[in-house]
N, C-alpha and C. Protein backbone atom coordinates (compact mmCIF):
# COMPACT_ATOMS: atom_id res chain seq x y z
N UNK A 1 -70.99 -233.51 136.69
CA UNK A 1 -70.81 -232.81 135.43
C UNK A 1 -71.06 -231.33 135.66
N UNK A 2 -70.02 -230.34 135.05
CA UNK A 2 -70.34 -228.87 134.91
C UNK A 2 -71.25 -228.45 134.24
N UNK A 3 -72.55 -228.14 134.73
CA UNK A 3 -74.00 -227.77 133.47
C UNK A 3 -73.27 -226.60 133.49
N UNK A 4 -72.68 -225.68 133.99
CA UNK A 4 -72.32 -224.19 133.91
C UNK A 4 -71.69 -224.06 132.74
N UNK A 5 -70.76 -225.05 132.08
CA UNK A 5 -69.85 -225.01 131.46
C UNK A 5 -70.79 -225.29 129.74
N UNK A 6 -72.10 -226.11 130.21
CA UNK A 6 -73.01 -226.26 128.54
C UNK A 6 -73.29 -225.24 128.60
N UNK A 7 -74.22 -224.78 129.73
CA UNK A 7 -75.49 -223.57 129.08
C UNK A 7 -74.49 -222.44 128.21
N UNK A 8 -73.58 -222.22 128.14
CA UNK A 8 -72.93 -221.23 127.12
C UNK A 8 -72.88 -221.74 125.83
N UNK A 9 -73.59 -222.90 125.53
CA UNK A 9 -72.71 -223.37 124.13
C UNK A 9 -74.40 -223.89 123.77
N UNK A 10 -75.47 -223.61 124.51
CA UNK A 10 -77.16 -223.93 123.70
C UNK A 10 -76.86 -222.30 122.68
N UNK A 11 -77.56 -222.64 121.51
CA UNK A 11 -77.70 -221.92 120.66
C UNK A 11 -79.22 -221.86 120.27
N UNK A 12 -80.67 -220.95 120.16
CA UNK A 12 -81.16 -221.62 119.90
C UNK A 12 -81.41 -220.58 118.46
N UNK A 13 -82.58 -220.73 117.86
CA UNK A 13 -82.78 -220.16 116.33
C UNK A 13 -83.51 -219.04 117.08
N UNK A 14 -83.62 -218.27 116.25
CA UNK A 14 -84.44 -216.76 116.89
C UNK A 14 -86.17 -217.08 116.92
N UNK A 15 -86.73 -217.81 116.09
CA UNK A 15 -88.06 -217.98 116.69
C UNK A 15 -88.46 -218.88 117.88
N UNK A 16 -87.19 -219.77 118.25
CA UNK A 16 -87.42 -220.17 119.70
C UNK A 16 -87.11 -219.96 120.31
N UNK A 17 -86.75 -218.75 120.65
CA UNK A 17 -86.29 -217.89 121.82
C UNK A 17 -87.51 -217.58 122.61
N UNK A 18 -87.45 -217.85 124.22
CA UNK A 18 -88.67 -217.64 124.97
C UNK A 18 -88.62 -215.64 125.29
N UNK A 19 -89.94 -215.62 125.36
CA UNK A 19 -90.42 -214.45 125.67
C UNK A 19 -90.68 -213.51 124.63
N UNK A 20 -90.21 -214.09 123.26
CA UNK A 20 -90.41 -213.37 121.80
C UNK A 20 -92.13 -212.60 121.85
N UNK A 21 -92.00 -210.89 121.57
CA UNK A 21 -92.92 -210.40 121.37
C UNK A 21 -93.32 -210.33 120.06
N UNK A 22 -95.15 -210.31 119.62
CA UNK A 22 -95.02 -209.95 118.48
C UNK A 22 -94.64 -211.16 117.36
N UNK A 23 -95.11 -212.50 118.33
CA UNK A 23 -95.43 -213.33 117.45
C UNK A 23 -96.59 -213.64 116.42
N UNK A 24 -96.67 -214.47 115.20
CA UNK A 24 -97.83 -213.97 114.61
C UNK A 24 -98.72 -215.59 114.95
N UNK A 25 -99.99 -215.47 114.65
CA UNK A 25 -100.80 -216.59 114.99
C UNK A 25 -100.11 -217.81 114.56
N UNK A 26 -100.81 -219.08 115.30
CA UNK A 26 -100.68 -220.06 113.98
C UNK A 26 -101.15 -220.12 113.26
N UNK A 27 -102.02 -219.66 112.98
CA UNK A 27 -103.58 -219.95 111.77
C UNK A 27 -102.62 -218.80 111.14
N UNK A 28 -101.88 -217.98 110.81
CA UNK A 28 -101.08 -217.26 109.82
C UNK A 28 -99.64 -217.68 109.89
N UNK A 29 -99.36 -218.78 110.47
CA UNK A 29 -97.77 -219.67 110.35
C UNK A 29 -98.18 -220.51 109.00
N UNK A 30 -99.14 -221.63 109.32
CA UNK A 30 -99.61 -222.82 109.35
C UNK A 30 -100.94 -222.77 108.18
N UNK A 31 -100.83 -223.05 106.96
CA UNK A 31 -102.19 -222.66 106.33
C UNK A 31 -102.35 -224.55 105.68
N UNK A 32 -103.33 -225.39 105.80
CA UNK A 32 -104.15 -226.53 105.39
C UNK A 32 -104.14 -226.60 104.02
N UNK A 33 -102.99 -227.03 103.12
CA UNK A 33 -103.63 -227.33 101.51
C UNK A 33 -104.30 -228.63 101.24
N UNK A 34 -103.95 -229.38 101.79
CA UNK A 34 -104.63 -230.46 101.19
C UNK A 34 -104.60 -231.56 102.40
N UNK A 35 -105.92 -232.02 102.05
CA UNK A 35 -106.34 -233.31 103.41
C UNK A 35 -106.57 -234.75 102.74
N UNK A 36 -106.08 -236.11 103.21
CA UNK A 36 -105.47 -236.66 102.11
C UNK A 36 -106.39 -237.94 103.29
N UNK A 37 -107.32 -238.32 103.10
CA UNK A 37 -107.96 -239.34 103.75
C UNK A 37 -109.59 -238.86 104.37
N UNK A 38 -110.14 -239.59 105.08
CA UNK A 38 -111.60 -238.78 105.84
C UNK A 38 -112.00 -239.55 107.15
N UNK A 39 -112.87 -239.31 107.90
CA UNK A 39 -113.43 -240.11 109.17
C UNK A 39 -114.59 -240.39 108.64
N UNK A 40 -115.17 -240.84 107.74
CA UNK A 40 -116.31 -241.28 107.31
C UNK A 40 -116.70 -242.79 107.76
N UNK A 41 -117.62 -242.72 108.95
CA UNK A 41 -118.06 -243.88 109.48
C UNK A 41 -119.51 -244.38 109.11
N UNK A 42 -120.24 -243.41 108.39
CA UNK A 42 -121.72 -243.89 107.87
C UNK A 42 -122.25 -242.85 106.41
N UNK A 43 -122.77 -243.46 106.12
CA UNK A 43 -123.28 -242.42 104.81
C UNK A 43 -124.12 -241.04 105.81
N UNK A 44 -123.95 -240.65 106.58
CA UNK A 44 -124.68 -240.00 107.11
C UNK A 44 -123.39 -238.62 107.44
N UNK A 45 -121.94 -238.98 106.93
CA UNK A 45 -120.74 -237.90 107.00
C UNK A 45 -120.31 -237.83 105.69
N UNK A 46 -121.27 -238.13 104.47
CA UNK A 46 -120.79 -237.61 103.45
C UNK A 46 -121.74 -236.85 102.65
N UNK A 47 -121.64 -236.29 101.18
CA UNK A 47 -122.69 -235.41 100.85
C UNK A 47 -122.06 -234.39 99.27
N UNK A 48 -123.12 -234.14 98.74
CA UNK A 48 -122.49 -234.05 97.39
C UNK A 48 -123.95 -233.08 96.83
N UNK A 49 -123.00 -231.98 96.39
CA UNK A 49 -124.70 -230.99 95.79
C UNK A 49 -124.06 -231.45 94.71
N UNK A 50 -125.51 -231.66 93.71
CA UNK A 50 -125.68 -232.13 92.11
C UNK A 50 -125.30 -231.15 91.33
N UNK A 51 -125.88 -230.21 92.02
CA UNK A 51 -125.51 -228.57 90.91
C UNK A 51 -124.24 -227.96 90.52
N UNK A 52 -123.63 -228.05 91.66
CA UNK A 52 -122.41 -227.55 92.02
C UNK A 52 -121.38 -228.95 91.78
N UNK A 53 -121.52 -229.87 92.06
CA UNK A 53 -121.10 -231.40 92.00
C UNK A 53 -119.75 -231.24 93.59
N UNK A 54 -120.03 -230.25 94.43
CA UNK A 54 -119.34 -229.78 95.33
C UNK A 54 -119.81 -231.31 96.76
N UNK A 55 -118.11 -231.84 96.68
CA UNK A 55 -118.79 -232.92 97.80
C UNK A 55 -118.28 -232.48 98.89
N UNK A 56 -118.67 -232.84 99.81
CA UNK A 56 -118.48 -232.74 101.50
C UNK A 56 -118.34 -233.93 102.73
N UNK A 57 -117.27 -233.99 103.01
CA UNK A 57 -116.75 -235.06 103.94
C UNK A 57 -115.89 -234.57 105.26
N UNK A 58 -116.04 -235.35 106.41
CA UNK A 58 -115.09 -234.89 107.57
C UNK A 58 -113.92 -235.46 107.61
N UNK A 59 -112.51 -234.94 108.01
CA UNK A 59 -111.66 -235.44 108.11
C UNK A 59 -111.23 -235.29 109.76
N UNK A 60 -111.66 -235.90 110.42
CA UNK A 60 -111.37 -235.29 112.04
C UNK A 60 -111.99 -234.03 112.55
N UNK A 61 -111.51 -233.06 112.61
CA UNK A 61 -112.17 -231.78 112.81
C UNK A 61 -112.68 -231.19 112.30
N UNK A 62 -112.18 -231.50 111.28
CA UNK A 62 -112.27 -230.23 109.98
C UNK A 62 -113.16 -230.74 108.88
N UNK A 63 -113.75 -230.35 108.02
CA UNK A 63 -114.84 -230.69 106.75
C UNK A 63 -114.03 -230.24 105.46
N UNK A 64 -114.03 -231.21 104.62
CA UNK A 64 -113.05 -231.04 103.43
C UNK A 64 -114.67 -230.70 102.09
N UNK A 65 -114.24 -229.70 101.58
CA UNK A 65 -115.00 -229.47 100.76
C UNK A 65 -114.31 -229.46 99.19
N UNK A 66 -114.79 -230.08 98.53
CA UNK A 66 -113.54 -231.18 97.51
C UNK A 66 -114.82 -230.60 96.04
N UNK A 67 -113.81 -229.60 95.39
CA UNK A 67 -114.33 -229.21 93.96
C UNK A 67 -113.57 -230.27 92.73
N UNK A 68 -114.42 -230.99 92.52
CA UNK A 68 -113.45 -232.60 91.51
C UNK A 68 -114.05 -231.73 90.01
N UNK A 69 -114.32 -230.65 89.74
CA UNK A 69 -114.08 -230.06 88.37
C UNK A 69 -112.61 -229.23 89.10
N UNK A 70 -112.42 -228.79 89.85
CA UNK A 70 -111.37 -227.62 89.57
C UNK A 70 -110.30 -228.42 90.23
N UNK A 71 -110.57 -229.91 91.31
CA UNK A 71 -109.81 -230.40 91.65
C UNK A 71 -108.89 -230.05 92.83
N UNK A 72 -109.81 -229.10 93.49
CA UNK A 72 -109.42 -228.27 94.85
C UNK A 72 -110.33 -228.48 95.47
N UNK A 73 -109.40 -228.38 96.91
CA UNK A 73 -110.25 -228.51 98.26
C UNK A 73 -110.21 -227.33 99.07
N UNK A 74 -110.72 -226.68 99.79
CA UNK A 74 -110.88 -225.74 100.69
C UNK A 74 -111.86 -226.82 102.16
N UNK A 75 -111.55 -225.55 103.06
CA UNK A 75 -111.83 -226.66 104.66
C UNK A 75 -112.32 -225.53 105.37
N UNK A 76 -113.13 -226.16 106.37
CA UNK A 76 -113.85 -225.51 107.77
C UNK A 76 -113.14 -225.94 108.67
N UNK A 77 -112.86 -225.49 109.81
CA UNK A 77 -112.33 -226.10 110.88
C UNK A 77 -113.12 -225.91 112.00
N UNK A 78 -112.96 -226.83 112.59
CA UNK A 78 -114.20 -227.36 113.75
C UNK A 78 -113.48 -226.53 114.69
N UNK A 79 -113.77 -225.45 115.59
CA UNK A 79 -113.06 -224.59 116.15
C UNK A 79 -113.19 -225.23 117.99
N UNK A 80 -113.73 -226.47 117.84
CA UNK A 80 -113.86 -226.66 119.49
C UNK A 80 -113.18 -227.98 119.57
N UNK A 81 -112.44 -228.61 118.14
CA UNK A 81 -111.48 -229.37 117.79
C UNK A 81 -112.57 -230.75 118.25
N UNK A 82 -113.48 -231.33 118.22
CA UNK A 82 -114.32 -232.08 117.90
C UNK A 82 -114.39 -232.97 116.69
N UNK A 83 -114.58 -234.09 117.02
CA UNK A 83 -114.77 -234.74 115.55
C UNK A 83 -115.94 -234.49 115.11
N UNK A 84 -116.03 -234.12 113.83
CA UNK A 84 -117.31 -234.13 113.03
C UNK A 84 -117.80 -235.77 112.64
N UNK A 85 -118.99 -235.77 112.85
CA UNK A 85 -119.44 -237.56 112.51
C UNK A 85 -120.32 -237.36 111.50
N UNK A 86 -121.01 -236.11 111.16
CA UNK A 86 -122.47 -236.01 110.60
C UNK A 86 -122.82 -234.77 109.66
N UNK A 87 -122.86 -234.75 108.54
CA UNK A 87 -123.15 -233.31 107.98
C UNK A 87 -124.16 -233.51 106.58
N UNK A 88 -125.17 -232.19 106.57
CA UNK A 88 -125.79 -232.38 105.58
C UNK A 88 -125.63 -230.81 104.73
N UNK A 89 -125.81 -231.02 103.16
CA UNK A 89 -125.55 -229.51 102.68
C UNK A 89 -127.23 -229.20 102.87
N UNK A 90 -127.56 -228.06 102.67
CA UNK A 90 -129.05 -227.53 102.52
C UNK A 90 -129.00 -227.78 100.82
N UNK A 91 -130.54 -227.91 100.04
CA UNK A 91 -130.92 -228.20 99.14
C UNK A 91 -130.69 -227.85 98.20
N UNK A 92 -130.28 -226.05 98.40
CA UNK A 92 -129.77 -225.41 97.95
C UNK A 92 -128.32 -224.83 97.32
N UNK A 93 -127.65 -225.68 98.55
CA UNK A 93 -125.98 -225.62 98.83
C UNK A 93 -125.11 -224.60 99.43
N UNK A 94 -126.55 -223.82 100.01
CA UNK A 94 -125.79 -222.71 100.48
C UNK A 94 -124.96 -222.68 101.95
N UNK A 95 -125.91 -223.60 102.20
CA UNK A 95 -125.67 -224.01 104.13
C UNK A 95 -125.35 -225.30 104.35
N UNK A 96 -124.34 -225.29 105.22
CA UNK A 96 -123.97 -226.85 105.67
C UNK A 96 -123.89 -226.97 107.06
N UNK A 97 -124.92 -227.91 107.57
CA UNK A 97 -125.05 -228.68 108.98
C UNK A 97 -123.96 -230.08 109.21
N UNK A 98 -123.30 -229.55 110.02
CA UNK A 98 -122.51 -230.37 111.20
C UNK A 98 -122.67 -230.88 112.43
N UNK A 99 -122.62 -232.07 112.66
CA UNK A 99 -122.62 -232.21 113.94
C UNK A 99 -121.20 -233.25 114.50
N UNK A 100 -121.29 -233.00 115.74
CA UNK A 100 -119.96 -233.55 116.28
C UNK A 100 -119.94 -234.33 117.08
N UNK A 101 -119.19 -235.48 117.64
CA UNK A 101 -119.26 -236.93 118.99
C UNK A 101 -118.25 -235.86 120.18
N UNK A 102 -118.58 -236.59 121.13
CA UNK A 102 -118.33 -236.64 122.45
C UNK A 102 -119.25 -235.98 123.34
N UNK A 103 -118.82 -235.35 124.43
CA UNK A 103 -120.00 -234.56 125.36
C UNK A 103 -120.23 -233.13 125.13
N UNK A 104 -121.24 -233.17 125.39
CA UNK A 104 -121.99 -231.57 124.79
C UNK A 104 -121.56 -231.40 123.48
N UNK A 105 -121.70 -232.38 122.68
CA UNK A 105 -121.32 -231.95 121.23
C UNK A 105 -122.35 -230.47 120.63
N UNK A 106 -122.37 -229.96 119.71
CA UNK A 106 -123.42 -228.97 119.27
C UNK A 106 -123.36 -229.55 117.58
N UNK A 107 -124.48 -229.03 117.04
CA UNK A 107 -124.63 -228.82 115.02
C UNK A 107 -124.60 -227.33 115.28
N UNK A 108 -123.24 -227.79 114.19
CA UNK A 108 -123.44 -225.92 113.61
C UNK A 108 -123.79 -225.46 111.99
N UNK A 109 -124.03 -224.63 112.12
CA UNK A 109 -124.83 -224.40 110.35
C UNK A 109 -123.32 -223.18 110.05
N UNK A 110 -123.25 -223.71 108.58
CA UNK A 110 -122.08 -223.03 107.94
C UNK A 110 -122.68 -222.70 106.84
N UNK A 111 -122.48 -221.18 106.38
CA UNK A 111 -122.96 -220.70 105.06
C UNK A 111 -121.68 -220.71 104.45
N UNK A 112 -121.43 -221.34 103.22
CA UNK A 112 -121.19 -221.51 102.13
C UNK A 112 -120.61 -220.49 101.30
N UNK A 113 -121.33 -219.26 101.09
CA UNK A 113 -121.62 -218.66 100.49
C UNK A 113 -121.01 -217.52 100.56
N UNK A 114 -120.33 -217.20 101.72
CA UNK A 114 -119.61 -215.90 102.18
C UNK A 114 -118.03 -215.59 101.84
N UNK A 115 -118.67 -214.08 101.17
CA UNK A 115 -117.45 -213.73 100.72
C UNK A 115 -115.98 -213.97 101.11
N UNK A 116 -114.98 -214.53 100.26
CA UNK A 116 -113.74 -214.52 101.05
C UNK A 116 -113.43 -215.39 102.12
N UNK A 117 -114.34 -216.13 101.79
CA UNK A 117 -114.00 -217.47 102.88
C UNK A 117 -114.58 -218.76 102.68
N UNK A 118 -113.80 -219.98 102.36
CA UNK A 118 -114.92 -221.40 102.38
C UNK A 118 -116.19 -221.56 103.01
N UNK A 119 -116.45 -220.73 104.04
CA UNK A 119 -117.00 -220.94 104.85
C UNK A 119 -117.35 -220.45 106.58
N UNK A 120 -118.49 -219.22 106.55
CA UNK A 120 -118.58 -218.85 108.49
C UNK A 120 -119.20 -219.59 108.98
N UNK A 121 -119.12 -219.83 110.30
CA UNK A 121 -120.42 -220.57 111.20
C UNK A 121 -121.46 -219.32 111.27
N UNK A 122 -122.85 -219.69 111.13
CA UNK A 122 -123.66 -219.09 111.40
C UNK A 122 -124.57 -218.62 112.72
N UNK A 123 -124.22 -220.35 113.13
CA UNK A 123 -125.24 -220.58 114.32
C UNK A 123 -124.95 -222.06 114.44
N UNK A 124 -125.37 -222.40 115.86
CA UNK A 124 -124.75 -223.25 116.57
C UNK A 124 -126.20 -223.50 117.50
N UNK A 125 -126.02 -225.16 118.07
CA UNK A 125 -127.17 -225.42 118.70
C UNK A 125 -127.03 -226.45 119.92
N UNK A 126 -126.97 -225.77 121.08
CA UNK A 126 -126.67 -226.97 122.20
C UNK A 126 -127.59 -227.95 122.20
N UNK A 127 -128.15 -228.45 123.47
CA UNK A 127 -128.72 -229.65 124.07
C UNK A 127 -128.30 -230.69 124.07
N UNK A 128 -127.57 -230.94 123.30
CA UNK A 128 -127.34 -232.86 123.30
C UNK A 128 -126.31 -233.01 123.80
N UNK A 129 -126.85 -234.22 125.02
CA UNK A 129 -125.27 -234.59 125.69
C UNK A 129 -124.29 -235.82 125.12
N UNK A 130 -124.87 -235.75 124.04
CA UNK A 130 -123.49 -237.17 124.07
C UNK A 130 -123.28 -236.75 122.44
N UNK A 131 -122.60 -238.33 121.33
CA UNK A 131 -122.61 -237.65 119.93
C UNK A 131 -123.90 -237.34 119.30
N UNK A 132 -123.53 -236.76 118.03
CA UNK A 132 -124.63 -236.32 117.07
C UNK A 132 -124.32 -237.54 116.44
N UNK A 133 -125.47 -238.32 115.57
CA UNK A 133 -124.80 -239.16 114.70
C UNK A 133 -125.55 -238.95 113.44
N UNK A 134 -126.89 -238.21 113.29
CA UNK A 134 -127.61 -237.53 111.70
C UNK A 134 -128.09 -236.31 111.85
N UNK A 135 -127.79 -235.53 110.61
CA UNK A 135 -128.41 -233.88 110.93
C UNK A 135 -129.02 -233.97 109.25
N UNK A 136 -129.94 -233.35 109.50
CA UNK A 136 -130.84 -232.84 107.61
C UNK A 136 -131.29 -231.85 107.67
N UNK A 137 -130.85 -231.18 106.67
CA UNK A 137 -131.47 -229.94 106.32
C UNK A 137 -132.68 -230.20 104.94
N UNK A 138 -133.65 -229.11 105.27
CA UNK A 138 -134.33 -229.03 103.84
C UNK A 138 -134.65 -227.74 103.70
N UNK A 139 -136.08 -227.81 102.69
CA UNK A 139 -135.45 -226.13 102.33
C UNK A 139 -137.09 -225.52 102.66
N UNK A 140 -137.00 -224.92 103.61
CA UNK A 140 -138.28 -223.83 103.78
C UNK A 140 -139.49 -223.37 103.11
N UNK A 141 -140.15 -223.46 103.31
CA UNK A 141 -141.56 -222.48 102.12
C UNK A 141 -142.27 -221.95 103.57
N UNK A 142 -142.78 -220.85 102.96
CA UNK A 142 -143.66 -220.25 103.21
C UNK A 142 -145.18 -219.96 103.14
């Protein structure tokens, strides 16, 4: 067969053209509205502030934070693509502890609270070599 005679007749669309400069992220292609299921394997990956009535569940990587007055969800994404198994809110609701399965998993603490975003990581905590499977937060005195 003449391949000489196809390659003139591939067409492709202009964003799959190789070597394109000046592409934009995926995380600004690609934006998460809605997560439609969870990985909830123990009461120990779910969680619900009273005040706020703001619940919290993992869906694979990511933590779905589910407002059932406004009926919206907003999400964290687990940035080391890890399953989340384990999360607790702080007492308060300002902070939320994660932890994740496989090797060298870490808990990371997520404030809540920050402007313009569901949610930053704050801080992060190695040592453990295998999964996390419970994390609790409580609330400080002095």
């Amino acid at each position: 067969m003449n391949t000489s005679s196809l390659a003139g007749k591939v067409i492709r669309a202009p964003s799959l053209k190789r070597g394109k400069n000046g592409e934009a992220s995926l995380g600004e292609k690609v934006k998460l509205e809605r997560v439609l299921g969870l990985t909830v394997s123990s009461n120990a990956a779910l969680d619900c502030d009273p005040d706020t009535e703001l619940v919290v569940y993992p869906a694979g990587c990511t933590v779905v934070l589910f407002n059932p007055i406004k009926n919206r969800q907003s999400h964290l994404l687990n940035i080391s693509r890890k399953t989340i198994t384990c999360l607790a809110l702080s007492p308060d609701g300002h902070y939320l502890v994660t932890g994740e399965c496989g090797h060298l998993p870490l808990v990371r603490v997520w404030d809540l609270h920050e402007e313009g975003s569901p949610g930053v990581q704050v801080a992060e905590f190695p040592s453990h070599k295998y999964g996390i499977n419970c994390v609790a937060s409580y609330k400080m005195t002095s």
